[in-house]
Protein backbone atom coordinates (compact mmCIF):
# COMPACT_ATOMS: atom_id res chain seq x y z
CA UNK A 1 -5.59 27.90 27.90
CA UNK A 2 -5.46 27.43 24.10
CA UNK A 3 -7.50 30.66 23.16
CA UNK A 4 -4.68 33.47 24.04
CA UNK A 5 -2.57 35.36 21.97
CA UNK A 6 0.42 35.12 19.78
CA UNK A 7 3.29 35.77 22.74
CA UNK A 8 1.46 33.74 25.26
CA UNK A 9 0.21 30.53 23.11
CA UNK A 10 3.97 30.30 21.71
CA UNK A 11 5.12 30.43 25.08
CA UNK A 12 3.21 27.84 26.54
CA UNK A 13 3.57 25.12 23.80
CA UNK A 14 7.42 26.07 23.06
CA UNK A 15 6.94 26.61 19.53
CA UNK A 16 9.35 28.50 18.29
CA UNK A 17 10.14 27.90 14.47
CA UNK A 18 12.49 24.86 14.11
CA UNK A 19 15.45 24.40 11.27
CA UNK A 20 13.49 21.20 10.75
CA UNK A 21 10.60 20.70 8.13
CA UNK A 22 7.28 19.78 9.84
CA UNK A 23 4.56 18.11 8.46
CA UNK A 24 1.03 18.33 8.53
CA UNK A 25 -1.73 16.50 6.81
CA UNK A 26 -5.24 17.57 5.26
CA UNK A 27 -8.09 15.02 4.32
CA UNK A 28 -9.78 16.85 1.54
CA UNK A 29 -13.59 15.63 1.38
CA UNK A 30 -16.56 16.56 -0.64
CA UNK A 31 -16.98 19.64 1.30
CA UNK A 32 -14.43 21.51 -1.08
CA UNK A 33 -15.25 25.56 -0.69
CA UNK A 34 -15.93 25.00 3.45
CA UNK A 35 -12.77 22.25 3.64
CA UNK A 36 -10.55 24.62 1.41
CA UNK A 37 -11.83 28.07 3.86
CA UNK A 38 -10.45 26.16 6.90
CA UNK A 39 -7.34 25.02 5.28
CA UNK A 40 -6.46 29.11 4.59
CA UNK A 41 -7.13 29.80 8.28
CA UNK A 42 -5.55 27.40 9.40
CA UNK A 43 -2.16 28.22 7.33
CA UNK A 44 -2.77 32.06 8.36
CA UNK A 45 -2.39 31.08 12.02
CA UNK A 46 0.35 29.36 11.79
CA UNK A 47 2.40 31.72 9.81
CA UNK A 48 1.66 34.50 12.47
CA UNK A 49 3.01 31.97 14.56
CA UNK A 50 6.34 32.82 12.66
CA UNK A 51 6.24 29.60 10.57
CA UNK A 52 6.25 29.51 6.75
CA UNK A 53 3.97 27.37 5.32
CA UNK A 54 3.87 25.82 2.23
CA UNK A 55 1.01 23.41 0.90
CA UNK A 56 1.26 20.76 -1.51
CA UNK A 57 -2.18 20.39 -3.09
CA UNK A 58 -3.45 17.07 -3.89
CA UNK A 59 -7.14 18.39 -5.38
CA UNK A 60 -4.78 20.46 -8.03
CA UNK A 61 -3.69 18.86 -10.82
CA UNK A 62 -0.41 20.28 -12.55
CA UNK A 63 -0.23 21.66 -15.46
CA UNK A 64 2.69 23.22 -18.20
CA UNK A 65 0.29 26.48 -17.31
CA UNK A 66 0.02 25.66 -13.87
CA UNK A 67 3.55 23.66 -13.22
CA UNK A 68 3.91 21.79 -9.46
CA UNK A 69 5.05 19.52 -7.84
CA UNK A 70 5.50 16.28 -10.68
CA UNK A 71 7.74 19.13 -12.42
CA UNK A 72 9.97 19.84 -9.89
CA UNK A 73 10.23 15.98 -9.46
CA UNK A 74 10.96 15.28 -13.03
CA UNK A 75 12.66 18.29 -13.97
CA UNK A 76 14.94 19.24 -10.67
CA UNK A 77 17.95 20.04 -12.88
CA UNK A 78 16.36 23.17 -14.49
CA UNK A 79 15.79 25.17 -11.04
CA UNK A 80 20.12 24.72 -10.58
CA UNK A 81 21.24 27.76 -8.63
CA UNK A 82 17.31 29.08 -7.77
CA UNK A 83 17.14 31.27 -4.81
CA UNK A 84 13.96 31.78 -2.49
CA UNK A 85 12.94 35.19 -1.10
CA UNK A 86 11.84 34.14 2.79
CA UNK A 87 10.89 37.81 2.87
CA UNK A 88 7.96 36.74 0.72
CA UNK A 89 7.40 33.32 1.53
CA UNK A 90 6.73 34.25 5.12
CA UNK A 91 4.45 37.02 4.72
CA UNK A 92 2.12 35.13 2.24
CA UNK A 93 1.21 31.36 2.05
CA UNK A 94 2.73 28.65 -0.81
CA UNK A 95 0.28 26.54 -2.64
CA UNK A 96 1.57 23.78 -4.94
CA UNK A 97 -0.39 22.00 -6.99
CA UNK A 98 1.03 18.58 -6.40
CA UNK A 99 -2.00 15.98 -7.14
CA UNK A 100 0.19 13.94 -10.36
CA UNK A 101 3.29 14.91 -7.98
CA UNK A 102 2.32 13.03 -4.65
CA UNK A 103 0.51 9.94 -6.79
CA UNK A 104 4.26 9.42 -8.64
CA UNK A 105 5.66 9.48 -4.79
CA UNK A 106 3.57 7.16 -3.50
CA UNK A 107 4.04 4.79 -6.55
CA UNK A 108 8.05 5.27 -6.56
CA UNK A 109 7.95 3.92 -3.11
CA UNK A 110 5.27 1.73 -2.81
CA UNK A 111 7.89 -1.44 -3.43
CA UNK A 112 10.91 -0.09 -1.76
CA UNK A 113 9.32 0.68 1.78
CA UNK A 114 11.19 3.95 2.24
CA UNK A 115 10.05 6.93 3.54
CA UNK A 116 7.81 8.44 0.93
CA UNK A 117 8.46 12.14 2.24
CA UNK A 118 12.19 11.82 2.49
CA UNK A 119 11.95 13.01 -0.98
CA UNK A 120 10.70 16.46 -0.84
CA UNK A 121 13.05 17.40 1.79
CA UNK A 122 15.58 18.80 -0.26
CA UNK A 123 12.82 20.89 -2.46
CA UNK A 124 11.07 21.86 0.80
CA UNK A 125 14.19 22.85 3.85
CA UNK A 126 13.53 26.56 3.86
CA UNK A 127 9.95 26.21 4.98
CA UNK A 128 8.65 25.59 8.79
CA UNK A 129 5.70 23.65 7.81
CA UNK A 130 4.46 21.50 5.39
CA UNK A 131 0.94 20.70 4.80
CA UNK A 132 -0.26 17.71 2.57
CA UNK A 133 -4.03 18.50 1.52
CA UNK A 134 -5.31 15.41 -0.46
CA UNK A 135 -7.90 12.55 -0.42
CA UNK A 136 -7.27 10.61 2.31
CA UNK A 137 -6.82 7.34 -0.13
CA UNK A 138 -3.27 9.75 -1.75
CA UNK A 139 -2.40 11.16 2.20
CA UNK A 140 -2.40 7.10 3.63
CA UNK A 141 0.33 5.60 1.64
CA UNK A 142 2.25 8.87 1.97
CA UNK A 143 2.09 9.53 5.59
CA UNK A 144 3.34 5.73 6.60
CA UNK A 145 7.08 6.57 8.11
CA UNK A 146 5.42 10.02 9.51
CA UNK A 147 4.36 10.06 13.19
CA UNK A 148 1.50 13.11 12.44
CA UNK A 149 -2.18 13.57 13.42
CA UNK A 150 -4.17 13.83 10.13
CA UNK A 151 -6.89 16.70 9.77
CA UNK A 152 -10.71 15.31 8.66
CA UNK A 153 -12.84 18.66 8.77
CA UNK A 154 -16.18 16.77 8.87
CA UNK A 155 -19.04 18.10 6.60
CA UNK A 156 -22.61 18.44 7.42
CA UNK A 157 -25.18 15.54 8.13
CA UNK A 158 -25.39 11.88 8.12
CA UNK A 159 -23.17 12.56 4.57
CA UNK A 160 -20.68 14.27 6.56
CA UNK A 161 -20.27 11.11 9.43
CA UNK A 162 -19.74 8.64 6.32
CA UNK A 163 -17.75 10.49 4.00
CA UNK A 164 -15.54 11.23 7.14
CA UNK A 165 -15.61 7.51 8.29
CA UNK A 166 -13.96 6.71 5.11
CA UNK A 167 -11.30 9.71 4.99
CA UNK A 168 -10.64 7.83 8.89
CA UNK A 169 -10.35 4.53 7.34
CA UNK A 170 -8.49 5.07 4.48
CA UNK A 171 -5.91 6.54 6.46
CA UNK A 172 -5.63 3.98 9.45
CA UNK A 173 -5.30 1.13 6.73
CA UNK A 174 -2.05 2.11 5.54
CA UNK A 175 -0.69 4.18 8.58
CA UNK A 176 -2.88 3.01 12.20
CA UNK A 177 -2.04 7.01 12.68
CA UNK A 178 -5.12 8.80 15.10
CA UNK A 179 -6.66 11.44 13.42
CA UNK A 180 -8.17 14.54 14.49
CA UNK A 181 -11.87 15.26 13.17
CA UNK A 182 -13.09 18.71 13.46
CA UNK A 183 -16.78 20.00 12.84
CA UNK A 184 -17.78 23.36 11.92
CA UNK A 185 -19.99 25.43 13.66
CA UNK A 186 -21.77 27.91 10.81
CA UNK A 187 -23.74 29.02 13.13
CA UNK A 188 -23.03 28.45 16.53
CA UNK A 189 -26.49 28.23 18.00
CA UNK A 190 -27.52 25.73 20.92
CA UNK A 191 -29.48 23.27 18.45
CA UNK A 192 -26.12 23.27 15.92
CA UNK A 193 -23.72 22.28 18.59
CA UNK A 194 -25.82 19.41 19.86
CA UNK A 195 -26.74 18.47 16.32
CA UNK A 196 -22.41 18.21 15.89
CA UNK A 197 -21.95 17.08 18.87
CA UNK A 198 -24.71 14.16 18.28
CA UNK A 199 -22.96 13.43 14.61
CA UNK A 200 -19.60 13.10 16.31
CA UNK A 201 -20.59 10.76 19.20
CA UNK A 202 -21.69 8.76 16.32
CA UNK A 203 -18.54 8.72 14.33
CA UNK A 204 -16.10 7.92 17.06
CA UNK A 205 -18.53 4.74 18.07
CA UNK A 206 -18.01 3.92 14.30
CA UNK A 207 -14.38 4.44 14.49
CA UNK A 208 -13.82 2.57 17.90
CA UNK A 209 -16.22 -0.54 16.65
CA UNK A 210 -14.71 -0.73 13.49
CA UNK A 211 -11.38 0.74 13.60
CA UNK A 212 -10.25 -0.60 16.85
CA UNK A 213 -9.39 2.59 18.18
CA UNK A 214 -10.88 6.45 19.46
CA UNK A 215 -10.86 9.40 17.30
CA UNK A 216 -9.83 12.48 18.57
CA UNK A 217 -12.81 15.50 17.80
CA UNK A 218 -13.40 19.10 18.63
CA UNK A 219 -15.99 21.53 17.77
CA UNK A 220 -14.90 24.83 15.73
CA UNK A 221 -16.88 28.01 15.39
CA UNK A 222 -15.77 29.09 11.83
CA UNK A 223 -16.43 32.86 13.06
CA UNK A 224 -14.03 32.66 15.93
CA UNK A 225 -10.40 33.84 15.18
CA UNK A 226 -9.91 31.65 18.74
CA UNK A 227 -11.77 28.76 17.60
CA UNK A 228 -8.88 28.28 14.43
CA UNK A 229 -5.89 29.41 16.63
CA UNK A 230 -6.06 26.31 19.07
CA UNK A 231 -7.01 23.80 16.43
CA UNK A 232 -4.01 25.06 14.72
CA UNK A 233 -1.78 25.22 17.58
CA UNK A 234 -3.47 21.29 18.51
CA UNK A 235 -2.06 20.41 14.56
CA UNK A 236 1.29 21.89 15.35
CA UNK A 237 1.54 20.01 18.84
CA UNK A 238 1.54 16.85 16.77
CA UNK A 239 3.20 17.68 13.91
CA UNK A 240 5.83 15.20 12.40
CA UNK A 241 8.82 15.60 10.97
CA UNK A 242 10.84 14.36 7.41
CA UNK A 243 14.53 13.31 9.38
CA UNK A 244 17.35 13.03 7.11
CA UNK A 245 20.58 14.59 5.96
CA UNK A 246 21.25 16.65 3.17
CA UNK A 247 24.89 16.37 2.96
CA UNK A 248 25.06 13.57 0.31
CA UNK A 249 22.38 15.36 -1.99
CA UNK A 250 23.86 17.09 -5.15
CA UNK A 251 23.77 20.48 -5.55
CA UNK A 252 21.25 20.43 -8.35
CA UNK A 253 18.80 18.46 -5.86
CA UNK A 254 19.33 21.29 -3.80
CA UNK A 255 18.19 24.13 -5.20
CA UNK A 256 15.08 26.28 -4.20
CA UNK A 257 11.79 26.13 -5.21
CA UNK A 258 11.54 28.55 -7.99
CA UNK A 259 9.33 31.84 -7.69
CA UNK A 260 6.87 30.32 -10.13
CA UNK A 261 5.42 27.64 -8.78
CA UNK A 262 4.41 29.79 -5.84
CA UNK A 263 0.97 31.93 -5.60
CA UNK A 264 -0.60 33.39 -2.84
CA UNK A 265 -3.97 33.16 -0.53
């Protein structure tokens, strides 16, 4: 029921493009180029959905030539009166590189057991969607007041399964949150898919023997348009949210993300 179209899918899951900011969350492993290819899809689907999308990069460090997100957190009261074209924003996809950024935020409220998210709200309002790719020892302390299913794309091989039992383990020590693992399909031949589905048997016993709980899977066909719709419709379904009001913010805290800190994939 998951592999339709645009009208249909949207239709079936209600998912119409809410006022408030959702968030998603991306383990980022060893796998970088295959890991960082799914990410992209991923985001393209869910902006033909009709939801902007910006992504706060954890694997991208920040710097004065390539400013992110520790600028607009230490600097907010340059960007005063900044205004965001949603003409743009929607038609191509946000990527902030945010690594120094979401360390300070997990620091700041490491002692003060506050929402670490509530934060970036304010920066943040005019997207649909926000997606947190990092190492899942940055997304755990960060994702502990947010009811979301993390992402673990799982790489190859008996490296894959234990790289991917961490990312699982990292996360459910600071949150207990589920997470969805998916496997890629290169491929898509017979042997491959029992070879993934083999290596992800194995994982969830891991996970339910040593993590006290299951781990939710699914197969993906990296050459199937279909294949990245539904997982990205399945992220959506069980996206969570940053709750909050804006009204005793000061105007300087809530101005736009300026033009430059945006680029395009």
């Amino acid at each position: 029921m998951l592999d339709i179209g645009f009208h249909q899918g949207a239709g079936l899951h209600s998912f119409t493009p809410q006022a408030e900011l959702r968030v998603l969350a991306v383990a980022s492993q060893g796998n970088a180029a295959t890991g960082l290819e799914t990410l992209w899809q991923i985001c393209a689907s869910l902006q033909r959905l009709g939801y902007p999308v910006v992504v706060l990069d954890g694997t991208a460090l920040e710097t004065e030539d390539s400013p992110g997100l520790l600028h607009l957190l230490q600097q907010a009261s340059w960007n005063d009166g900044a205004t965001m074209n949603m003409g743009a924003t929607a038609s191509s996809l946000a990527v902030i590189p945010a690594a120094k950024g979401l360390a300070h935020i997990s620091r700041e409220t490491r002692s003060t057991h506050a929402s670490p998210l509530q934060g970036l709200l304010p920066y943040f309002r005019t997207y649909g969607l926000m997606v947190l790719h990092a190492p899942a020892a940055t997304l755990g302390p960060l994702l502990t007041h947010t009811a979301t299913t993390p992402l673990v794309v799982m790489g190859q091989g008996s490296a894959g399964v234990i790289t991917s039992y961490k990312s699982l383990k990292q996360i459910a020590v600071h949150t207990g949150l589920p997470c969805m693992v998916a496997a890629l399909l290169h491929g898509n031949t017979a042997a491959e898919r029992r070879k993934t589905q083999s290596a992800l048997q194995t994982l969830q016993g891991c996970a339910e023997r040593h993590l006290g709980g299951p781990v939710r899977t699914t197969t993906i066909a990296t050459q199937n348009p279909q294949d990245l719709q539904r997982l990205a419709l399945q992220l959506l379904e069980n996206a969570g949210t940053i709750s909050g009001t804006l009204n005793a913010l000061s105007s300087g805290h809530l101005a736009n993300v300026p033009a430059q800190f945006a680029w395009s994939h």
